[in-house]
PDB file of N, CA and C in Angstrom:
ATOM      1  N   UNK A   1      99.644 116.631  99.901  1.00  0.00           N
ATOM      2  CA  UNK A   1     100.463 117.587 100.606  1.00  0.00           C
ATOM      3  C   UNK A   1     100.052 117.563 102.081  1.00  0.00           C
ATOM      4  N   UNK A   2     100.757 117.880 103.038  1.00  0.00           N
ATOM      5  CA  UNK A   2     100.531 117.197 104.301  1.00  0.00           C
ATOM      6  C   UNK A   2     100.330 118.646 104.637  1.00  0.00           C
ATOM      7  N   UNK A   3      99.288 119.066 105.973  1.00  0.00           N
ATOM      8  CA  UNK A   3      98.269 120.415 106.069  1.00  0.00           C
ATOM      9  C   UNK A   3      99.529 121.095 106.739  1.00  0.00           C
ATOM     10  N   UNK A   4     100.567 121.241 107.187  1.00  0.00           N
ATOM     11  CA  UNK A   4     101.578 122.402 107.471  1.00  0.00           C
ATOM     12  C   UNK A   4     102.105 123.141 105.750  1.00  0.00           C
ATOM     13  N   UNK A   5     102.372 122.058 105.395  1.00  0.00           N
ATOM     14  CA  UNK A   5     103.265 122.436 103.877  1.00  0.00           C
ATOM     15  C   UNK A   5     102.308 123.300 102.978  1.00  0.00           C
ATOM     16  N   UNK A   6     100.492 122.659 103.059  1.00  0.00           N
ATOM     17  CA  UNK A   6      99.841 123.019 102.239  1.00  0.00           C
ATOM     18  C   UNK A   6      99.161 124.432 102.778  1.00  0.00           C
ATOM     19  N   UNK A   7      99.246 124.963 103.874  1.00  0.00           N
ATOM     20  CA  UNK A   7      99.011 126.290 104.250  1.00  0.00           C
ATOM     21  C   UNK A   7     100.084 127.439 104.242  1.00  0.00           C
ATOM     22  N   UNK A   8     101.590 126.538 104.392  1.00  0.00           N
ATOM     23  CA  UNK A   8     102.721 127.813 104.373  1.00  0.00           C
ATOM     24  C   UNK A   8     103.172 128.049 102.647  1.00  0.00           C
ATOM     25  N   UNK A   9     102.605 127.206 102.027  1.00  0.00           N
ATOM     26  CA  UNK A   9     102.954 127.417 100.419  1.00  0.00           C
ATOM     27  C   UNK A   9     101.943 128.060 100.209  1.00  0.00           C
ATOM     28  N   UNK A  10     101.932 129.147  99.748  1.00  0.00           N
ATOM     29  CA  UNK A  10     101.416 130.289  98.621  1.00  0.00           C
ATOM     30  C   UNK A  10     100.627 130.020  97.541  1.00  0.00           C
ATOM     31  N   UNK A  11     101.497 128.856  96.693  1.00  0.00           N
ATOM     32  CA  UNK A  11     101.189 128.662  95.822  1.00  0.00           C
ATOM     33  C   UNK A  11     100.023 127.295  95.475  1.00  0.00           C
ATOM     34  N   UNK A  12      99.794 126.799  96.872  1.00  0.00           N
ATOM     35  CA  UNK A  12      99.345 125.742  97.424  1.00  0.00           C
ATOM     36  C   UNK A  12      97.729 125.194  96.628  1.00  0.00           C
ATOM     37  N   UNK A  13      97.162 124.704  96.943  1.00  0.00           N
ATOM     38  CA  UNK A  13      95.813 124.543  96.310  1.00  0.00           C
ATOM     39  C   UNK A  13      94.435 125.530  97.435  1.00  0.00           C
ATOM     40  N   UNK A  14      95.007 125.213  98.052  1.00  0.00           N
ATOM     41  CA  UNK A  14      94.510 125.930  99.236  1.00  0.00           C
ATOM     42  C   UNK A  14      94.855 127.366  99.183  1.00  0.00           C
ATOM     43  N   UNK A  15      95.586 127.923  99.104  1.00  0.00           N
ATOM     44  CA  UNK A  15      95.387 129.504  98.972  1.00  0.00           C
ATOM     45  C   UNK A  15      95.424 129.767  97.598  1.00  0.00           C
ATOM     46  N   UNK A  16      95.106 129.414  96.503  1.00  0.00           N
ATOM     47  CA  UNK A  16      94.825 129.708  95.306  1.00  0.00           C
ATOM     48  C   UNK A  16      93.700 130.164  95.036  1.00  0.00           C
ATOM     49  N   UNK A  17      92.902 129.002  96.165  1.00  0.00           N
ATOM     50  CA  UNK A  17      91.299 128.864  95.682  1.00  0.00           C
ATOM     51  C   UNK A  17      90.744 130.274  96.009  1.00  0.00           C
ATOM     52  N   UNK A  18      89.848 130.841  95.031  1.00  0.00           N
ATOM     53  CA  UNK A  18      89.180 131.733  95.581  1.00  0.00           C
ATOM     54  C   UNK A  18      88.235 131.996  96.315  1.00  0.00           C
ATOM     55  N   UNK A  19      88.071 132.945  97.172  1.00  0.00           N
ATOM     56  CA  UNK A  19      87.149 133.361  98.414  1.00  0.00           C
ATOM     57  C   UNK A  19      85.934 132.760  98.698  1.00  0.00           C
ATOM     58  N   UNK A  20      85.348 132.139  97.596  1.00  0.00           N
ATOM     59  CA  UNK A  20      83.720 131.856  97.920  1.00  0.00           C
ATOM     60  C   UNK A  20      83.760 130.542  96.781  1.00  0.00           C
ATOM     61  N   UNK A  21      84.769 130.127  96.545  1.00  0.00           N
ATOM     62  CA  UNK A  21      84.984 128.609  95.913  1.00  0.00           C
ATOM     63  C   UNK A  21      85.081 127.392  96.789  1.00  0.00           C
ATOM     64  N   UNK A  22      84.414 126.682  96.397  1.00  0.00           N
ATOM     65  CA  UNK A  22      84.080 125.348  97.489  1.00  0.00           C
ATOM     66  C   UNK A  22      85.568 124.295  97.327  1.00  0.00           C
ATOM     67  N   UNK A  23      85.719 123.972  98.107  1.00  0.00           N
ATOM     68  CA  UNK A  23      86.691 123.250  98.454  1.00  0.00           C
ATOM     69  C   UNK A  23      86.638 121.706  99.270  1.00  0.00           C
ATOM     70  N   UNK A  24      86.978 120.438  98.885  1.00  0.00           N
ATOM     71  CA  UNK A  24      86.898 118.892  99.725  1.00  0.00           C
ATOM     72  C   UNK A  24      87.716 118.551 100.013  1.00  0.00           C
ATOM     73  N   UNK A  25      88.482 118.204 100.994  1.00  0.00           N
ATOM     74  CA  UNK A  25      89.756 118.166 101.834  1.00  0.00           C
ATOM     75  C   UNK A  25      89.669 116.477 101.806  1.00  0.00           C
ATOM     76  N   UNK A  26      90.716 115.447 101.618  1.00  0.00           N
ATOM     77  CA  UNK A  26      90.761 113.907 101.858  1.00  0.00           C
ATOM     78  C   UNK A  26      91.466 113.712 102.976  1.00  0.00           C
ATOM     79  N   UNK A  27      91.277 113.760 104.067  1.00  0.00           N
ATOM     80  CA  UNK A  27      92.252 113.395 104.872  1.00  0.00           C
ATOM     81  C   UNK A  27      92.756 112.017 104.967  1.00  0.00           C
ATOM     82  N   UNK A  28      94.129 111.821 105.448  1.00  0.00           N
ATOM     83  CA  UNK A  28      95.197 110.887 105.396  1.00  0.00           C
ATOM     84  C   UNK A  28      94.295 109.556 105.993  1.00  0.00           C
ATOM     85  N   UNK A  29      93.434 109.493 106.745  1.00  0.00           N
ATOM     86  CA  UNK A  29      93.298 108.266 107.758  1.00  0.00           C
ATOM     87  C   UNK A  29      91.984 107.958 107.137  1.00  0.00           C
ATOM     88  N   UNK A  30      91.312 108.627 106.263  1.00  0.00           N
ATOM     89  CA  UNK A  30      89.895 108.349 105.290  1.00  0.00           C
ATOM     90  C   UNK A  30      90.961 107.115 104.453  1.00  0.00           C
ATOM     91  N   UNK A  31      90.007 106.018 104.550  1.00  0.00           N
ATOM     92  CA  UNK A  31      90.252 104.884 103.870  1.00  0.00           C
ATOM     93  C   UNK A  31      90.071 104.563 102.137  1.00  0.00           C
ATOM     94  N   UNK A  32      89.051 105.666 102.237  1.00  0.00           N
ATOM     95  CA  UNK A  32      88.653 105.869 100.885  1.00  0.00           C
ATOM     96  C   UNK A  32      89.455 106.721 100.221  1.00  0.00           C
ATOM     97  N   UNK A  33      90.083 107.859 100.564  1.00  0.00           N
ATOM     98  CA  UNK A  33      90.846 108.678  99.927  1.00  0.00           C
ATOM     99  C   UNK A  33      92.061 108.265  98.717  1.00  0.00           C
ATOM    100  N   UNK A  34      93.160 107.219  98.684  1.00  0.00           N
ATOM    101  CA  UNK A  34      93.505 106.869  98.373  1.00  0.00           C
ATOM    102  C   UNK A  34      92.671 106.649  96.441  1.00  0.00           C
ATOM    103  N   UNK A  35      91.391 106.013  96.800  1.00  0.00           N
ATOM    104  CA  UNK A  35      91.343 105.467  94.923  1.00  0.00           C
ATOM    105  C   UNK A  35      90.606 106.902  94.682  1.00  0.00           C
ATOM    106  N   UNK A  36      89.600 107.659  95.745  1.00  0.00           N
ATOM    107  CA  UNK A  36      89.291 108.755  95.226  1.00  0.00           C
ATOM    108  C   UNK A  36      90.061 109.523  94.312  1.00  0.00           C
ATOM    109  N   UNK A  37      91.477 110.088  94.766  1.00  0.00           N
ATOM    110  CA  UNK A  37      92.289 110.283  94.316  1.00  0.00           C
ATOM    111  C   UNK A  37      92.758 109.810  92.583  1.00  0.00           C
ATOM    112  N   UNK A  38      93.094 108.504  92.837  1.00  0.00           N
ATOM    113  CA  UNK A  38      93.008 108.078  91.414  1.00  0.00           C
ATOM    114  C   UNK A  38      92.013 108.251  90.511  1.00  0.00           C
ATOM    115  N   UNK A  39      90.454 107.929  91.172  1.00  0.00           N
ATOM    116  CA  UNK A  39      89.608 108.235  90.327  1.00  0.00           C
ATOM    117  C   UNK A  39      89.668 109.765  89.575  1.00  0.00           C
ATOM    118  N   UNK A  40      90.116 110.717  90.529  1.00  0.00           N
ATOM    119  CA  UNK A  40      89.809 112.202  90.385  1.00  0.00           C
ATOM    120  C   UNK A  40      91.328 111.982  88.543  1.00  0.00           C
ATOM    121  N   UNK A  41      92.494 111.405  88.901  1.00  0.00           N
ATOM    122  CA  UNK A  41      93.537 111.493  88.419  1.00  0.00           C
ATOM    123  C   UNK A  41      92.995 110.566  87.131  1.00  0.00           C
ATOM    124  N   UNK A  42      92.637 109.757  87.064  1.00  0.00           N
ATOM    125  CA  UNK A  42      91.750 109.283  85.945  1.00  0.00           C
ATOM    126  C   UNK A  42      90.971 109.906  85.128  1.00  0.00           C
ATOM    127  N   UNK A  43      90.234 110.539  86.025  1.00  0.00           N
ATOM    128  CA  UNK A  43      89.085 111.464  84.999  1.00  0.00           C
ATOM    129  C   UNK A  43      89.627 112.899  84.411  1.00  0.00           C
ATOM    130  N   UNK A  44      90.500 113.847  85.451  1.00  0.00           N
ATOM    131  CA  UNK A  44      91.535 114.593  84.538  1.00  0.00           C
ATOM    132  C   UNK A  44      92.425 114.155  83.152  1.00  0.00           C
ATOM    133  N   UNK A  45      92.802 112.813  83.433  1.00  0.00           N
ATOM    134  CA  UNK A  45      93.892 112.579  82.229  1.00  0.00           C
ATOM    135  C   UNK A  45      92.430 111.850  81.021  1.00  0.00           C
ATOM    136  N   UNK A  46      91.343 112.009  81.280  1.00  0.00           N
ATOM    137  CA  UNK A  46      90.241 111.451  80.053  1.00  0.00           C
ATOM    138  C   UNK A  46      89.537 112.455  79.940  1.00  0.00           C
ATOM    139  N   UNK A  47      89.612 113.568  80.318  1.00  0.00           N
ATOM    140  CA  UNK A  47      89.050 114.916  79.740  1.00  0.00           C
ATOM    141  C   UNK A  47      90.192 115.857  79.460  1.00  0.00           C
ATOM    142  N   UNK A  48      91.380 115.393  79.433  1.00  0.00           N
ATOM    143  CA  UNK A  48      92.655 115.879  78.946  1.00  0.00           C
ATOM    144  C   UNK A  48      93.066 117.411  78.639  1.00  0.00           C
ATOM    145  N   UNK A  49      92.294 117.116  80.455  1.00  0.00           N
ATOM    146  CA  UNK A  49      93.153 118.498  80.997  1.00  0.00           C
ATOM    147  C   UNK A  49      94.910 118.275  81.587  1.00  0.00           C
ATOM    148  N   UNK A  50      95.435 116.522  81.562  1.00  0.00           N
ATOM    149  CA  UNK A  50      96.481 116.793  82.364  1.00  0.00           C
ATOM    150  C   UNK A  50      96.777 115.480  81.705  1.00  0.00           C
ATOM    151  N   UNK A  51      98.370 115.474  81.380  1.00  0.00           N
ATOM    152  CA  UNK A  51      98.781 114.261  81.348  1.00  0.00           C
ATOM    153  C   UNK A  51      99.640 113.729  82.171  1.00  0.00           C
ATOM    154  N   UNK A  52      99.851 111.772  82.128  1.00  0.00           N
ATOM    155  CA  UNK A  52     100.339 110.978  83.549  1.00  0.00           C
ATOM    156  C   UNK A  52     102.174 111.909  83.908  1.00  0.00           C
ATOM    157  N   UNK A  53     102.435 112.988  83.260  1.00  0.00           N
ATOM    158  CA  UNK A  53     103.447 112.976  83.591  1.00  0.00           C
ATOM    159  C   UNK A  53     103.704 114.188  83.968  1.00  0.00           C
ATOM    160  N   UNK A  54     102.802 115.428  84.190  1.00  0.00           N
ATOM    161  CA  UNK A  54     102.333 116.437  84.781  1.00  0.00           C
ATOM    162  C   UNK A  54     102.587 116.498  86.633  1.00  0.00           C
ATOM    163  N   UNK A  55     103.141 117.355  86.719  1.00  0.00           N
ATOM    164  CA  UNK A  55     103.774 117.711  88.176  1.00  0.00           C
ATOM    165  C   UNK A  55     102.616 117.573  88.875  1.00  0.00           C
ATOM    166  N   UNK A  56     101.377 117.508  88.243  1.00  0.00           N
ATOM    167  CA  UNK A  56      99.992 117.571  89.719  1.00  0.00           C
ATOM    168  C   UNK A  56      99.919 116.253  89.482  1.00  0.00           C
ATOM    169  N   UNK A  57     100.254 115.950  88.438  1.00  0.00           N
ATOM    170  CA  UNK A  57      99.374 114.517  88.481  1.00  0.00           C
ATOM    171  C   UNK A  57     100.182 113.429  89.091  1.00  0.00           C
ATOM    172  N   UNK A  58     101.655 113.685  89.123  1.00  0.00           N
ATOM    173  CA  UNK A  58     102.573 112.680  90.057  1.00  0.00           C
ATOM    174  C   UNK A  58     102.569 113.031  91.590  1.00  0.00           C
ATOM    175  N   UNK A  59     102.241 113.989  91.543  1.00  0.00           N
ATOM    176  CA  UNK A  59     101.950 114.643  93.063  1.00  0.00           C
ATOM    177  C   UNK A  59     100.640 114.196  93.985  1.00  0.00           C
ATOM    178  N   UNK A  60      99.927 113.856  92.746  1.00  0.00           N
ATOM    179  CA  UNK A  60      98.800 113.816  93.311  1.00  0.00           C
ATOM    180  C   UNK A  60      99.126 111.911  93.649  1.00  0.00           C
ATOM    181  N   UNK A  61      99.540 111.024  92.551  1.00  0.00           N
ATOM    182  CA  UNK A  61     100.080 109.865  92.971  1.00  0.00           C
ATOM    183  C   UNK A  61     101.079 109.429  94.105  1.00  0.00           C
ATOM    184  N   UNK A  62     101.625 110.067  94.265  1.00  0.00           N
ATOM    185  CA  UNK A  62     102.227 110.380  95.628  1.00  0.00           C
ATOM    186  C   UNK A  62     101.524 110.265  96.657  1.00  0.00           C
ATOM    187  N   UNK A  63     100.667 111.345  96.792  1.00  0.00           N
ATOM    188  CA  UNK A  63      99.807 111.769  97.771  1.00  0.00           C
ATOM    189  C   UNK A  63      99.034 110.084  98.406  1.00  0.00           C
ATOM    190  N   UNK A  64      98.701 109.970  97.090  1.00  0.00           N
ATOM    191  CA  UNK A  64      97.657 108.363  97.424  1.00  0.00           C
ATOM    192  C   UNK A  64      98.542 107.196  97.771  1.00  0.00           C
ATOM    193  N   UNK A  65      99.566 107.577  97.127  1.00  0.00           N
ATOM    194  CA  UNK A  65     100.526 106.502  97.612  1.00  0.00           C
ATOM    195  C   UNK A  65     100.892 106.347  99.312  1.00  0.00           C
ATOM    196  N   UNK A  66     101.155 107.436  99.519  1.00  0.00           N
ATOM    197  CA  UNK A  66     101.113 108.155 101.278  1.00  0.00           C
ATOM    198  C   UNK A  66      99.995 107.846 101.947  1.00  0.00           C
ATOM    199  N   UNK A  67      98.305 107.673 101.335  1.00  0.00           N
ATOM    200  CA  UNK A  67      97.588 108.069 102.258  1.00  0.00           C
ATOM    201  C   UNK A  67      97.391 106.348 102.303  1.00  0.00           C
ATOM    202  N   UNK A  68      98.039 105.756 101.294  1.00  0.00           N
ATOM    203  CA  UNK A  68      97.540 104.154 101.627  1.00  0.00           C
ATOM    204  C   UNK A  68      98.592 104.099 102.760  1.00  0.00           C
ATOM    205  N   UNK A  69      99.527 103.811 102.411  1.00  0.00           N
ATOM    206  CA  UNK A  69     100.929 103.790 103.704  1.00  0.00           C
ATOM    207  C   UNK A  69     100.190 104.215 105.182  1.00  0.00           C
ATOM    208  N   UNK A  70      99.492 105.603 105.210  1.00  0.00           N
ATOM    209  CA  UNK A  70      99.127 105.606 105.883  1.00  0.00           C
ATOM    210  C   UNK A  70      98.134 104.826 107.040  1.00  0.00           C
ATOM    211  N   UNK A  71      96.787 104.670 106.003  1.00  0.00           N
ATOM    212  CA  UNK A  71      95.808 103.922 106.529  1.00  0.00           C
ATOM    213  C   UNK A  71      95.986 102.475 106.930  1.00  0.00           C
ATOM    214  N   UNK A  72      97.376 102.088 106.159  1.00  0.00           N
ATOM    215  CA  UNK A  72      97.852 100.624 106.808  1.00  0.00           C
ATOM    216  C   UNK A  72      98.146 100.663 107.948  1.00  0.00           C
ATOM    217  N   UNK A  73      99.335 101.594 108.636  1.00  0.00           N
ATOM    218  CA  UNK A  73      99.722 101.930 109.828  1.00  0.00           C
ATOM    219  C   UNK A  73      98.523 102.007 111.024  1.00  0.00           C
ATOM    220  N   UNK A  74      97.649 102.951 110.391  1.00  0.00           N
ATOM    221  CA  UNK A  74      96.378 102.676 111.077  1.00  0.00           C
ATOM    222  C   UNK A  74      95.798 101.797 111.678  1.00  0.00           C
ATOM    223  N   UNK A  75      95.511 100.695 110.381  1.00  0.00           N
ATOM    224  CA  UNK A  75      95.535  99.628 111.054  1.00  0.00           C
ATOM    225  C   UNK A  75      96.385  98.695 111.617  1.00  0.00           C
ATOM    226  N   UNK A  76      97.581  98.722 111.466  1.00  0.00           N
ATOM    227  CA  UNK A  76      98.614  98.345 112.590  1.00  0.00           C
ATOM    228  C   UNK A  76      98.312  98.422 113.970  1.00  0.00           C
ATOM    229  N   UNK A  77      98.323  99.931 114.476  1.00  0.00           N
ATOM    230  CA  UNK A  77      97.938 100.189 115.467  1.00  0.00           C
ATOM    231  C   UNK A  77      96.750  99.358 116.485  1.00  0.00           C
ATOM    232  N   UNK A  78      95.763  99.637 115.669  1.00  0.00           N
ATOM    233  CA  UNK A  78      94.446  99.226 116.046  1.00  0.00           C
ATOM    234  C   UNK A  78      94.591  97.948 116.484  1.00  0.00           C
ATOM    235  N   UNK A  79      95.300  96.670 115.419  1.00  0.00           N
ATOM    236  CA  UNK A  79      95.599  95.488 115.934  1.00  0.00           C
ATOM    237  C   UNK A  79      96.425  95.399 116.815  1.00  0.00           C
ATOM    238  N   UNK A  80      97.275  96.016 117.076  1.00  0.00           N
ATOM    239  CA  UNK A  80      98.687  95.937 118.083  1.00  0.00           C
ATOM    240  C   UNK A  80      97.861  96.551 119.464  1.00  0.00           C
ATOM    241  N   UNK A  81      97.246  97.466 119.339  1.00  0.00           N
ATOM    242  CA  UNK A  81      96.799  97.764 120.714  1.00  0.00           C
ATOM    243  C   UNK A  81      95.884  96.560 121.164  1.00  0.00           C
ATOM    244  N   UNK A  82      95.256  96.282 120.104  1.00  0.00           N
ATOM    245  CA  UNK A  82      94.294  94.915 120.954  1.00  0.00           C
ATOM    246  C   UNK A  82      94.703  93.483 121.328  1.00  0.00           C
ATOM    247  N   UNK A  83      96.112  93.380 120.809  1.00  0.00           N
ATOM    248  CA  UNK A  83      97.058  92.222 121.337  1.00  0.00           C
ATOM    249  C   UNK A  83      98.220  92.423 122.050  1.00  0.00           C
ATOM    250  N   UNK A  84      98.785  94.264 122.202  1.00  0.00           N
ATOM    251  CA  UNK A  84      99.555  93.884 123.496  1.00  0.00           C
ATOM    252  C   UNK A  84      99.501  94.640 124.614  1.00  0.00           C
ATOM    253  N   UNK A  85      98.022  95.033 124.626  1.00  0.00           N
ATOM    254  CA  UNK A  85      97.434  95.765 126.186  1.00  0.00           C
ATOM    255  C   UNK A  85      98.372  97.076 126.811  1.00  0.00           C
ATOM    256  N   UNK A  86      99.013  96.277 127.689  1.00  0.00           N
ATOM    257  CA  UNK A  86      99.538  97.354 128.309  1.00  0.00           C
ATOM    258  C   UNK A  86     100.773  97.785 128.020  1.00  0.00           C
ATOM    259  N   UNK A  87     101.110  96.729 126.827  1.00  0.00           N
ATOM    260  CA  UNK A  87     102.693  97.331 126.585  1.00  0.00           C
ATOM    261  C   UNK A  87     102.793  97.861 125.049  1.00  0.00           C
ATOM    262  N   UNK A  88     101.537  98.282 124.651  1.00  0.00           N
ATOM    263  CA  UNK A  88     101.404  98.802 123.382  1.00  0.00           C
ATOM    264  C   UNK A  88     101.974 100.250 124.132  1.00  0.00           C
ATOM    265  N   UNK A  89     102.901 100.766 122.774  1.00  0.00           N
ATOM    266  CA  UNK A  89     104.313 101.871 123.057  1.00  0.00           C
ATOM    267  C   UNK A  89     103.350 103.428 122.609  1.00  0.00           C
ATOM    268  N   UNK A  90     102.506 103.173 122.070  1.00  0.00           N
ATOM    269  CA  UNK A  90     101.757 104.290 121.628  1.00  0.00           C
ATOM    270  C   UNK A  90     101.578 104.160 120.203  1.00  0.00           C
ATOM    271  N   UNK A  91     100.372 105.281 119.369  1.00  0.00           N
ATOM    272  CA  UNK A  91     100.591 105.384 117.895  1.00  0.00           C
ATOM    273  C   UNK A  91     101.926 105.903 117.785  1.00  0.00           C
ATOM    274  N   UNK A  92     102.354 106.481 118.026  1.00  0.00           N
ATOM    275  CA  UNK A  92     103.770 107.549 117.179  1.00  0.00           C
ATOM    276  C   UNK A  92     104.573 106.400 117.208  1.00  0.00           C
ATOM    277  N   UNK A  93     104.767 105.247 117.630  1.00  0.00           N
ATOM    278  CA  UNK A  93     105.855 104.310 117.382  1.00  0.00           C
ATOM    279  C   UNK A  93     105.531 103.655 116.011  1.00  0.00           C
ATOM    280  N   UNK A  94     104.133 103.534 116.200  1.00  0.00           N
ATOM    281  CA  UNK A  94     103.785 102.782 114.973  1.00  0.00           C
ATOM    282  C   UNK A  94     103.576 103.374 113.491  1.00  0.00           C
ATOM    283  N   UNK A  95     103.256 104.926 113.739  1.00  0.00           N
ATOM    284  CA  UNK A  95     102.905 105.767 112.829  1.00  0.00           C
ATOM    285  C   UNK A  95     103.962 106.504 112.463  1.00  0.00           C
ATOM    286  N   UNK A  96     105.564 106.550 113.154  1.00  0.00           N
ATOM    287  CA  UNK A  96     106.966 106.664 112.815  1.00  0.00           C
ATOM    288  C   UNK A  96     107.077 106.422 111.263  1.00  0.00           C
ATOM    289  N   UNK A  97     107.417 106.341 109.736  1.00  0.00           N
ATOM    290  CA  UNK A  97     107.969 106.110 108.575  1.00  0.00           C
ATOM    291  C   UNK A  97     108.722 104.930 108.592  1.00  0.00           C
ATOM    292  N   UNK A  98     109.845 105.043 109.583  1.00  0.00           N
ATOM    293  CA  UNK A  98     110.431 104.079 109.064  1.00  0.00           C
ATOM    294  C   UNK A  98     110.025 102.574 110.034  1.00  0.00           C
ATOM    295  N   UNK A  99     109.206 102.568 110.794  1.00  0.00           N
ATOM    296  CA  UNK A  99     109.433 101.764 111.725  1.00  0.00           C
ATOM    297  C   UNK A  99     108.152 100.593 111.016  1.00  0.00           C
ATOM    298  N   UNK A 100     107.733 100.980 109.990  1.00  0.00           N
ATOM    299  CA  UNK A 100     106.955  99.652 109.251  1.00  0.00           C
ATOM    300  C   UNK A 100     106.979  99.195 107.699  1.00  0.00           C
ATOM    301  N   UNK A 101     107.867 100.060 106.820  1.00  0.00           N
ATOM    302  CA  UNK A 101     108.429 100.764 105.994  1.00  0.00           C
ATOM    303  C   UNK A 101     108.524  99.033 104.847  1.00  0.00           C
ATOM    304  N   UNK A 102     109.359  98.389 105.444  1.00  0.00           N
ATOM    305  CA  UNK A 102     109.672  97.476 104.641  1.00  0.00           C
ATOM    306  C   UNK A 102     108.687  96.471 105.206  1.00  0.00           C
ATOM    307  N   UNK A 103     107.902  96.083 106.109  1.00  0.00           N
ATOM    308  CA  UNK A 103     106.707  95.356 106.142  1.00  0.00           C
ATOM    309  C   UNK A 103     105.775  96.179 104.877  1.00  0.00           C
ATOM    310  N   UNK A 104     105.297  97.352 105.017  1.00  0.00           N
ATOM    311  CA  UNK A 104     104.197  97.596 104.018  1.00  0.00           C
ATOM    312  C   UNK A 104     104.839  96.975 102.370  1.00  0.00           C
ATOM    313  N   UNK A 105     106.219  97.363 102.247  1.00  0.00           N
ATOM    314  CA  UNK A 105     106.754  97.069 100.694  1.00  0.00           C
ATOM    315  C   UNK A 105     106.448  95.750 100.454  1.00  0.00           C
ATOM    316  N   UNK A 106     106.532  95.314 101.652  1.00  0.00           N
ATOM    317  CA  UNK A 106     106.865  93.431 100.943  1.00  0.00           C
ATOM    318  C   UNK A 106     105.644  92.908 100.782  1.00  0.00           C
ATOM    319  N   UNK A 107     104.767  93.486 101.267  1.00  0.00           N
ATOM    320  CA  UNK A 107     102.911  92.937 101.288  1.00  0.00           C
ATOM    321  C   UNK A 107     102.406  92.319 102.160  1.00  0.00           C
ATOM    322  N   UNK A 108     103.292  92.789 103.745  1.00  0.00           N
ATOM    323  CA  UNK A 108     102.766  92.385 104.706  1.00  0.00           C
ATOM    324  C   UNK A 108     101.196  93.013 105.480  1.00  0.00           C
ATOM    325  N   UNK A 109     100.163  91.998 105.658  1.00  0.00           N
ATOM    326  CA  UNK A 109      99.182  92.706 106.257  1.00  0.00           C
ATOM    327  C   UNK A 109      99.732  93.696 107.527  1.00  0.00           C
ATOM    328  N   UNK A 110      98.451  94.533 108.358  1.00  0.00           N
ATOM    329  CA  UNK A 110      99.096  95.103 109.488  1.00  0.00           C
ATOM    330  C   UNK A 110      99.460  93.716 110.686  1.00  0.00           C
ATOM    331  N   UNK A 111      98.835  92.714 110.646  1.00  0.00           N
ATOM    332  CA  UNK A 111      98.906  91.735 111.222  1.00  0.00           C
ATOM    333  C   UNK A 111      99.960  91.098 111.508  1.00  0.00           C
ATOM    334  N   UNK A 112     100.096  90.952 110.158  1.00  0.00           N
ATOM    335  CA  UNK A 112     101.596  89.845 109.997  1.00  0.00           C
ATOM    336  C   UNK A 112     102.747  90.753 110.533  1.00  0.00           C
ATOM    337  N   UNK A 113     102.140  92.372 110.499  1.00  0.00           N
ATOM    338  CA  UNK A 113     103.722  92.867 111.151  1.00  0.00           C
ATOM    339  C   UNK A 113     103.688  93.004 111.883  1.00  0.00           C
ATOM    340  N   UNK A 114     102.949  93.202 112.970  1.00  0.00           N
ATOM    341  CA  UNK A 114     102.863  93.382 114.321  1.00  0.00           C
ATOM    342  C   UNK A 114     103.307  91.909 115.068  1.00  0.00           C
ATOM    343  N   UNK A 115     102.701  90.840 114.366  1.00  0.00           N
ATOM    344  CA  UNK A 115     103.015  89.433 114.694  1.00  0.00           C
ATOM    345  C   UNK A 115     104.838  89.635 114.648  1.00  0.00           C
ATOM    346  N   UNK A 116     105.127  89.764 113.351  1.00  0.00           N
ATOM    347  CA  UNK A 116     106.877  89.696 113.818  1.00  0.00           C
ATOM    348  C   UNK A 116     107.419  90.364 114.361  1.00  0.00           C
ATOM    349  N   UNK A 117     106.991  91.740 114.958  1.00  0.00           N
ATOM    350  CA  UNK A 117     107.516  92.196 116.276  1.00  0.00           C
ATOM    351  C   UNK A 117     107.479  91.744 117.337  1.00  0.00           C
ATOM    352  N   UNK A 118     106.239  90.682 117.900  1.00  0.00           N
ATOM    353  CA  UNK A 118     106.319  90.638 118.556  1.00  0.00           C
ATOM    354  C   UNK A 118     107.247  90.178 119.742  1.00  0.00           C
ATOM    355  N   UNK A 119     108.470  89.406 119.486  1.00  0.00           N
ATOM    356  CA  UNK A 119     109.282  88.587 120.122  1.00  0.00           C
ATOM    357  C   UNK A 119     109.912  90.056 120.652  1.00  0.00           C
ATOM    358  N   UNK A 120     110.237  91.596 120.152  1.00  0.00           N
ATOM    359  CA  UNK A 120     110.454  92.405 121.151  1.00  0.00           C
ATOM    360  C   UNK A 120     109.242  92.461 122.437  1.00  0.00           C
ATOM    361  N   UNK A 121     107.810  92.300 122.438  1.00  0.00           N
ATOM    362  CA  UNK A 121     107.376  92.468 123.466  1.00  0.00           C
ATOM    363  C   UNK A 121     107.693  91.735 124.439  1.00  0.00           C
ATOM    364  N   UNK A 122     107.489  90.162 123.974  1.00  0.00           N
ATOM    365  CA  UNK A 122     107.985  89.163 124.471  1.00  0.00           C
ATOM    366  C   UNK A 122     108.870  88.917 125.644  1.00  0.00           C
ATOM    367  N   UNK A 123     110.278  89.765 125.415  1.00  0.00           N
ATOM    368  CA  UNK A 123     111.392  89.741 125.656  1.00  0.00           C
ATOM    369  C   UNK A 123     111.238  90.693 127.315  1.00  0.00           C
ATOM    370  N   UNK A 124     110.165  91.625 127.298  1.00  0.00           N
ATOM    371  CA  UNK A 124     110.379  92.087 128.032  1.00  0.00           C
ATOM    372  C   UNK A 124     109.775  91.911 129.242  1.00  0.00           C
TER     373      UNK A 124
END
């Protein structure tokens, strides 16, 4: 759940928890977060508190699904700034949804996609 949605929902994990209950937050750009996740979703469905078809537990696949998407973009960035200097457009171009969307589907590294953009830098 992305931290606007998960503080204005009520019903959220975050305001559920009670007052003096400990709480571990994964954020999106932690590289590790992603199998944590699964692991956590693994070990719920083998102490069978939850099964694969349980609203937390697709939610929670989601989530990891997002935070990989994410951390790819990440590294997009990182490579794109170090190969096109001064005409790197910023993160928000790169960290946009749709603007790497079908590179991540097809199993492009961050590399290989930044490489086939490049003929827009090129150009200019």
């Amino acid at each position: 759940m992305r931290k606007r949605e998960e503080l204005s929902n009520p019903n959220s994990c975050t305001n559920r928890a009670n007052d003096y209950e400990m709480m571990f937050v994964l954020l999106g750009r932690d590289a590790a977060a992603p199998a944590t996740i699964m692991a956590w979703i693994d070990k719920r469905i083998k102490l069978g508190k939850n099964q694969i078809e349980d609203e937390q537990i697709q939610e929670a696949i989601k989530c990891a699904n997002e935070m990989s998407i994410y951390a790819w973009k990440l590294a997009m960035c990182v490579y794109a700034k170090s190969i096109q200097g001064d005409n790197y457009p910023g993160d928000d171009y790169y960290m946009q949804p749709e603007t790497w969307d079908d590179a991540y589907k097809d199993g492009l590294t961050p590399e290989e996609a930044v490489d086939s953009d490049m003929s827009y830098w090129e150009a200019e």
